[in-house]
C-alpha atoms as a PDB file:
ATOM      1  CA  UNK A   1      -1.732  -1.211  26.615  1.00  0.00           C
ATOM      2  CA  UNK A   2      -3.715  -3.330  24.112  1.00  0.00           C
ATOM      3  CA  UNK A   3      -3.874  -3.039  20.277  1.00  0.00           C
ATOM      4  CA  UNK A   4      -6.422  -0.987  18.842  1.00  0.00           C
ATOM      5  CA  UNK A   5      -9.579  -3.214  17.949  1.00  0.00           C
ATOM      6  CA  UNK A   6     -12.263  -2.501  14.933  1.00  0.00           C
ATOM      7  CA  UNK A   7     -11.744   0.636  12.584  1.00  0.00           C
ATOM      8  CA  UNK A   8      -9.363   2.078  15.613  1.00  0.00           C
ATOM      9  CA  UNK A   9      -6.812  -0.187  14.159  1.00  0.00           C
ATOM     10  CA  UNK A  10      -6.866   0.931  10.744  1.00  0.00           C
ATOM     11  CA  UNK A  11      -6.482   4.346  11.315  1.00  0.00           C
ATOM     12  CA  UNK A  12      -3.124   4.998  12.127  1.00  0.00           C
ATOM     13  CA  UNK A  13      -1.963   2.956   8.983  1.00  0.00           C
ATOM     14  CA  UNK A  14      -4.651   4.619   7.425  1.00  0.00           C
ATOM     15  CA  UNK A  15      -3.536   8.677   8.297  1.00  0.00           C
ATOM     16  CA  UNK A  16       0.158   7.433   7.747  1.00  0.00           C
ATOM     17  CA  UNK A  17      -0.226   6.263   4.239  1.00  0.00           C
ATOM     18  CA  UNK A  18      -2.753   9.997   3.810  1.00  0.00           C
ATOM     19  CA  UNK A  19       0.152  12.496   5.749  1.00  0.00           C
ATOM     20  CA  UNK A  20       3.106  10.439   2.710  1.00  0.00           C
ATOM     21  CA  UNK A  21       0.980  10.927  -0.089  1.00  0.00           C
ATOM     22  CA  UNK A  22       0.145  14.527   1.160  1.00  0.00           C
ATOM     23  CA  UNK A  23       3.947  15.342   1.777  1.00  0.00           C
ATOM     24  CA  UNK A  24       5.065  13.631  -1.364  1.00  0.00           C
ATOM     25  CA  UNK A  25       2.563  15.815  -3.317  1.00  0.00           C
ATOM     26  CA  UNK A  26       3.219  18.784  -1.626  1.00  0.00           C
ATOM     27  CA  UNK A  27       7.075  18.812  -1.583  1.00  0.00           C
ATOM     28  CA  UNK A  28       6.645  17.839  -5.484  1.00  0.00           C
ATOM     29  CA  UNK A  29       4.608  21.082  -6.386  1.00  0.00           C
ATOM     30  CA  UNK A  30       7.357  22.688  -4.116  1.00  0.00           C
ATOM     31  CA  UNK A  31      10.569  21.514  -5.476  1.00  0.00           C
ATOM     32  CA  UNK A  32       9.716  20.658  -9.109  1.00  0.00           C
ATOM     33  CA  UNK A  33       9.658  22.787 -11.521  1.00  0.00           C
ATOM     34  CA  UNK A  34       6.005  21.913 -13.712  1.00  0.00           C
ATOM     35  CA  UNK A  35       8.329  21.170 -16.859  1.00  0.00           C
ATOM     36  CA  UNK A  36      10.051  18.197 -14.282  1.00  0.00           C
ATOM     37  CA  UNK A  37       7.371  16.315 -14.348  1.00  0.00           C
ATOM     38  CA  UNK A  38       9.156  13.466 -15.250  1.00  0.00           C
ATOM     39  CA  UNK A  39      10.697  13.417 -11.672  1.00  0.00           C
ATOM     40  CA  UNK A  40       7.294  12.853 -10.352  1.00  0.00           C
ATOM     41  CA  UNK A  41       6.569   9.406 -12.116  1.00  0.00           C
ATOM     42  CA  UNK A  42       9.964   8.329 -11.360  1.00  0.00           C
ATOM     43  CA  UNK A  43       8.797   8.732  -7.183  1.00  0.00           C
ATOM     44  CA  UNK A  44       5.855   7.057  -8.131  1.00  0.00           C
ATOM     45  CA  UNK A  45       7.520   4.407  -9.974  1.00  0.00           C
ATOM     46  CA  UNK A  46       9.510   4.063  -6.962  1.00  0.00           C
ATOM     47  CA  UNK A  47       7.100   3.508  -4.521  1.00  0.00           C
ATOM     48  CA  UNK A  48       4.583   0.929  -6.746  1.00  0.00           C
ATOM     49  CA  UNK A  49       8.026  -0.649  -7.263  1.00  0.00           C
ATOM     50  CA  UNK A  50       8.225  -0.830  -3.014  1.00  0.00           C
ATOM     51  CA  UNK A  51       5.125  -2.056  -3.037  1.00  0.00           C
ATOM     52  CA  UNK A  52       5.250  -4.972  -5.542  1.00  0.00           C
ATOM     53  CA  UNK A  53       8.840  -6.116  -3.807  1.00  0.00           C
ATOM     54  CA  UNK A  54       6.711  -5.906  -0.391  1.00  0.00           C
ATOM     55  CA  UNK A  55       3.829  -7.432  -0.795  1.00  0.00           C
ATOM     56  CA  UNK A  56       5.733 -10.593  -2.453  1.00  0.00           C
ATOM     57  CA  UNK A  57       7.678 -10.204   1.126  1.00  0.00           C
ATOM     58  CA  UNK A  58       4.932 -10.637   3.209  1.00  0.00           C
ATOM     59  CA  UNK A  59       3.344 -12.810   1.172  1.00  0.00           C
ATOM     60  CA  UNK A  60       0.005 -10.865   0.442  1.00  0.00           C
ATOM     61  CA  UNK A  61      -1.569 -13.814  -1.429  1.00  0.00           C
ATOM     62  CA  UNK A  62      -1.607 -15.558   1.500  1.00  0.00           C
ATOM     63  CA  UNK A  63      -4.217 -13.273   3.143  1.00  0.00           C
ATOM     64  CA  UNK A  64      -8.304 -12.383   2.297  1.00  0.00           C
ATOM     65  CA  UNK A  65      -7.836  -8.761   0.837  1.00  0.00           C
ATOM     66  CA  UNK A  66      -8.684  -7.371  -1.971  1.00  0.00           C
ATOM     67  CA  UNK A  67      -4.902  -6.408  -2.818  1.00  0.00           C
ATOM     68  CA  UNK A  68      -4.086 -10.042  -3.107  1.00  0.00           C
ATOM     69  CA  UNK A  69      -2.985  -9.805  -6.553  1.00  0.00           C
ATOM     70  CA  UNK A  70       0.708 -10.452  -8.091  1.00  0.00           C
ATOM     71  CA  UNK A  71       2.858  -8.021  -7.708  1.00  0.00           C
ATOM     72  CA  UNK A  72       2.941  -6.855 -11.627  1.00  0.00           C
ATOM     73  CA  UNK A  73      -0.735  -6.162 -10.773  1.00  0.00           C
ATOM     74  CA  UNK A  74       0.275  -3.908  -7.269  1.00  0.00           C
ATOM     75  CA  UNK A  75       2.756  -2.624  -9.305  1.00  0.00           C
ATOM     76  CA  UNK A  76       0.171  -1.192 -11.927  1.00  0.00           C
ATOM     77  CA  UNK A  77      -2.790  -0.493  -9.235  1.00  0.00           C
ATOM     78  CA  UNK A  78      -0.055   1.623  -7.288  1.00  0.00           C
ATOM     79  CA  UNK A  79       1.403   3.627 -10.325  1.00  0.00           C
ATOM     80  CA  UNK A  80      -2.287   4.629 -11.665  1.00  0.00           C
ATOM     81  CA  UNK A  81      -4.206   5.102  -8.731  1.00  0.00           C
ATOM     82  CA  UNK A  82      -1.682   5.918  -6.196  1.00  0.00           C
ATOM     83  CA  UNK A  83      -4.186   7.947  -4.123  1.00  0.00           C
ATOM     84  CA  UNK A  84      -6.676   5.505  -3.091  1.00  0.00           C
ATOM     85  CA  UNK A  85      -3.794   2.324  -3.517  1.00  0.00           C
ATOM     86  CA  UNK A  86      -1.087   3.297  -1.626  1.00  0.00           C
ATOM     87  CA  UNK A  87      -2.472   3.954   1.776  1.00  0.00           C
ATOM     88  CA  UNK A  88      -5.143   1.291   1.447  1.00  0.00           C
ATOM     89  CA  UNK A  89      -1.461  -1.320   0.973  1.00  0.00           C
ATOM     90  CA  UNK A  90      -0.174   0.279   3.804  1.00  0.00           C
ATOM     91  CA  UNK A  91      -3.621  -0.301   5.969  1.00  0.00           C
ATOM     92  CA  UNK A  92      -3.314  -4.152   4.469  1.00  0.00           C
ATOM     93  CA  UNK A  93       0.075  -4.421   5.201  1.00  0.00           C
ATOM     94  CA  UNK A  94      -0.176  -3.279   8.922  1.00  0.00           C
ATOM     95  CA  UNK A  95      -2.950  -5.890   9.364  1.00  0.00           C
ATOM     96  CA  UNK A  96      -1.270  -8.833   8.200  1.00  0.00           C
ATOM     97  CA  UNK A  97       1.992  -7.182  11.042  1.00  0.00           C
ATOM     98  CA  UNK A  98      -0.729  -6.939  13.433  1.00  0.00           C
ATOM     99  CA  UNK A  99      -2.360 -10.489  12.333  1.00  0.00           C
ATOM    100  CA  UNK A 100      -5.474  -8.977  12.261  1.00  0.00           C
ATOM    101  CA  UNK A 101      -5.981 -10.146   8.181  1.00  0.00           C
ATOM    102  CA  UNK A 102      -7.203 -13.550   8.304  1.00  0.00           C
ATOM    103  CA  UNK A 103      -5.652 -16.363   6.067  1.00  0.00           C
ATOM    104  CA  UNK A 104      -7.365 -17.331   2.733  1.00  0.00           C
ATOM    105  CA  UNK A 105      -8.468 -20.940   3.400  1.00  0.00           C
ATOM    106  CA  UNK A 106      -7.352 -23.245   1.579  1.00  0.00           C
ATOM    107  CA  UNK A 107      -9.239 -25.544  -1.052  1.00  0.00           C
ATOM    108  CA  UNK A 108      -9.011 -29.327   0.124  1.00  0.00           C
ATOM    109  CA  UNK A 109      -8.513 -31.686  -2.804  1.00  0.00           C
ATOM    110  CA  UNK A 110      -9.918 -34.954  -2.403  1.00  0.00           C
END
C-alpha cells in the first residue's frame, strides 16, 4: 500500500496530535482537582520539554517549516500555545519521518 499523498498525509499526524491534547485535557478536568492546577503546567511543561529535546533530535532546522526555530523557542511556542503548537510539531515531525519536508537549501558562499 502506498503512503498517503497531499493533505491525506497530514491527517493522521494531524487527528493524533488533536485525540492527545483532547485526552490530556479531558483526563485533567477529570482527575484534578481546580485548586491542582499546578499539576497541569507541570504536563505541559513536560511535553514542550519533549518537544524541544525532539526537534534538536531530528534536527528540525534542517527542514523548510515554520517550526524551525531553537528549541528554547519550541519550548516557549509549546508551553503558551499548546493547542495550535503541539499537533502542528507532531504533523512536522511525521513529515520529516515520512521525508515528505523538503531540506532548507543551503546558501553557497563564494
Amino acid at each position: 500500500m502506498a503512503a498517503p499523498h497531499g493533505w491525506l498525509a497530514w491527517l493522521g499526524p494531524w487527528l493524533t496530535g488533536l485525540g492527545v491534547t483532547v485526552a490530556i485535557m479531558v483526563g485533567a478536568d477529570l482527575l484534578l482537582d481546580p485548586e491542582e492546577w499546578w499539576a497541569g503546567l507541570i504536563v505541559l511543561g513536560g511535553i514542550s520539554l519533549w518537544v524541544a529535546w525532539d526537534s534538536t533530535r531530528i534536527g528540525i532546522r534542517n527542514y523548510r517549516t515554520q517550526l524551525a526555530n531553537d528549541p528554547v523557542m519550541l519550548l516557549f511556542l509549546c508551553f503558551m500555545f499548546w493547542i495550535p503548537v503541539f499537533p502542528w510539531y507532531l504533523i512536522v515531525r511525521q513529515g520529516i519521518r515520512r521525508g515528505l519536508v523538503p531540506l532548507r537549501r543551503r546558501a553557497t558562499t563564494r
